[in-house]
Protein backbone atom coordinates (compact mmCIF):
# COMPACT_ATOMS: atom_id res chain seq x y z
CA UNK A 1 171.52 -4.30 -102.31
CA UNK A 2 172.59 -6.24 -99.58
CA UNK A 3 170.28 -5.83 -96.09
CA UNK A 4 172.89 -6.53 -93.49
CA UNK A 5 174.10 -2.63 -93.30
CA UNK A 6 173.49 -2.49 -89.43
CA UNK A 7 175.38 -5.35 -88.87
CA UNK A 8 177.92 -5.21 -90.73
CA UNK A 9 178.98 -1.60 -89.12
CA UNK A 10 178.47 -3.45 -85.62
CA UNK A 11 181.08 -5.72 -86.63
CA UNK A 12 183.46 -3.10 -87.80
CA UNK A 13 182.87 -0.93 -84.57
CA UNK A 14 183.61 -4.19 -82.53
CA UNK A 15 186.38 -5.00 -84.21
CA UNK A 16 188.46 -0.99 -83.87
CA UNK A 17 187.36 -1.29 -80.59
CA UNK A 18 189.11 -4.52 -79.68
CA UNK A 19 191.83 -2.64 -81.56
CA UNK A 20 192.06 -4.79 -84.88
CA UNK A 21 193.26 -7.72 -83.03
CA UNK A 22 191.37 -11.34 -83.26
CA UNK A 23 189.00 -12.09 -80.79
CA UNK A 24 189.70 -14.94 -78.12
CA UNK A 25 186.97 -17.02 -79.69
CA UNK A 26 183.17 -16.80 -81.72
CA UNK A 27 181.43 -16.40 -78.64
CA UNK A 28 183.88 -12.98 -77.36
CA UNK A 29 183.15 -11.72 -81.09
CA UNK A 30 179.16 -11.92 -81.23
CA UNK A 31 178.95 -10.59 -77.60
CA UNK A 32 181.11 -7.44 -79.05
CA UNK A 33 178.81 -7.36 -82.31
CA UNK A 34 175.66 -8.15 -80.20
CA UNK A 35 176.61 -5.02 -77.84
CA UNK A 36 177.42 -2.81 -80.96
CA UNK A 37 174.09 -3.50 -82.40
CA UNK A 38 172.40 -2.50 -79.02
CA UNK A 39 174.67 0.39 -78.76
CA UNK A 40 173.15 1.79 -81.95
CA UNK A 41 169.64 1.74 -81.01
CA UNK A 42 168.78 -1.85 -82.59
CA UNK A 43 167.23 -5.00 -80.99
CA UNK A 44 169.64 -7.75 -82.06
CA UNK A 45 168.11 -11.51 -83.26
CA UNK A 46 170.46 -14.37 -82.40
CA UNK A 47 171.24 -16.25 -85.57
CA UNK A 48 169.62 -19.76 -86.16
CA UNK A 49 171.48 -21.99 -88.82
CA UNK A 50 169.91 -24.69 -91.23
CA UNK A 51 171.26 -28.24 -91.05
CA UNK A 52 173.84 -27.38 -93.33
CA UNK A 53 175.36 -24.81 -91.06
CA UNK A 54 174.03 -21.72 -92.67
CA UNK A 55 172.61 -18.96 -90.85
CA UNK A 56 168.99 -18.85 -92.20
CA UNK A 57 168.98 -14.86 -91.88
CA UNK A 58 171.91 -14.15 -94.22
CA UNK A 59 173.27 -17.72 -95.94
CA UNK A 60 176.92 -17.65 -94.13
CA UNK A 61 178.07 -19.93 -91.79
CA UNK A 62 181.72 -18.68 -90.81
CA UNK A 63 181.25 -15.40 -91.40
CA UNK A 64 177.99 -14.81 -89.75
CA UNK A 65 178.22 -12.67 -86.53
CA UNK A 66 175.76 -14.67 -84.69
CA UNK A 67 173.42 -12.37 -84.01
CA UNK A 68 171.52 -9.39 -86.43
CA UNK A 69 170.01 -6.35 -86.09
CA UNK A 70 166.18 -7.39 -85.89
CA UNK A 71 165.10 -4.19 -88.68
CA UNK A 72 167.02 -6.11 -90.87
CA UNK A 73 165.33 -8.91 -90.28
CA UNK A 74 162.52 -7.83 -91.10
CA UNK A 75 163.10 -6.51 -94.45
CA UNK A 76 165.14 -9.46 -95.76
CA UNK A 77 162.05 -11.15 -94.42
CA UNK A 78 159.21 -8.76 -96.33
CA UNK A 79 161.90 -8.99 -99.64
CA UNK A 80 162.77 -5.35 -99.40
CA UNK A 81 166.74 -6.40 -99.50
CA UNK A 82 168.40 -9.30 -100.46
CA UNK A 83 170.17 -11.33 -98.05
């Protein structure tokens, strides 16, 4: 079971609001998924990547957000969910 549910629904929230469209860069789209995050009662966690690139919270690189909800975190952290 992946750990990133949270998340994930921030980015889909940010993305109907900005009306499906792409945003104007990676910074525009993890200030929208950051906001969505706080929106929903959650402390977000900027993202920190490895030297390969990867985020070291969930293993992506392009398709990380940037930033995660800090509960999730957590439990990916304690091995209650799978990144």
């Amino acid at each position: 079971m992946s750990g990133w549910g949270i998340t994930y629904a921030g980015m889909d929230r940010a993305f109907e609001k900005h009306g499906r469209k792409p945003f104007r860069d990676r910074a525009a789209h993890m200030r929208a998924v950051r906001h969505e995050i706080n929106a929903a009662g959650y402390r977000h966690i900027q993202a920190h990547h490895d030297q390969a690139g990867n985020c070291i919270y969930c293993g992506e690189s392009g398709r990380c957000p940037g930033v995660h909800a800090e509960i999730e975190i957590s439990r990916v952290m304690a091995g209650q969910v799978t990144p």
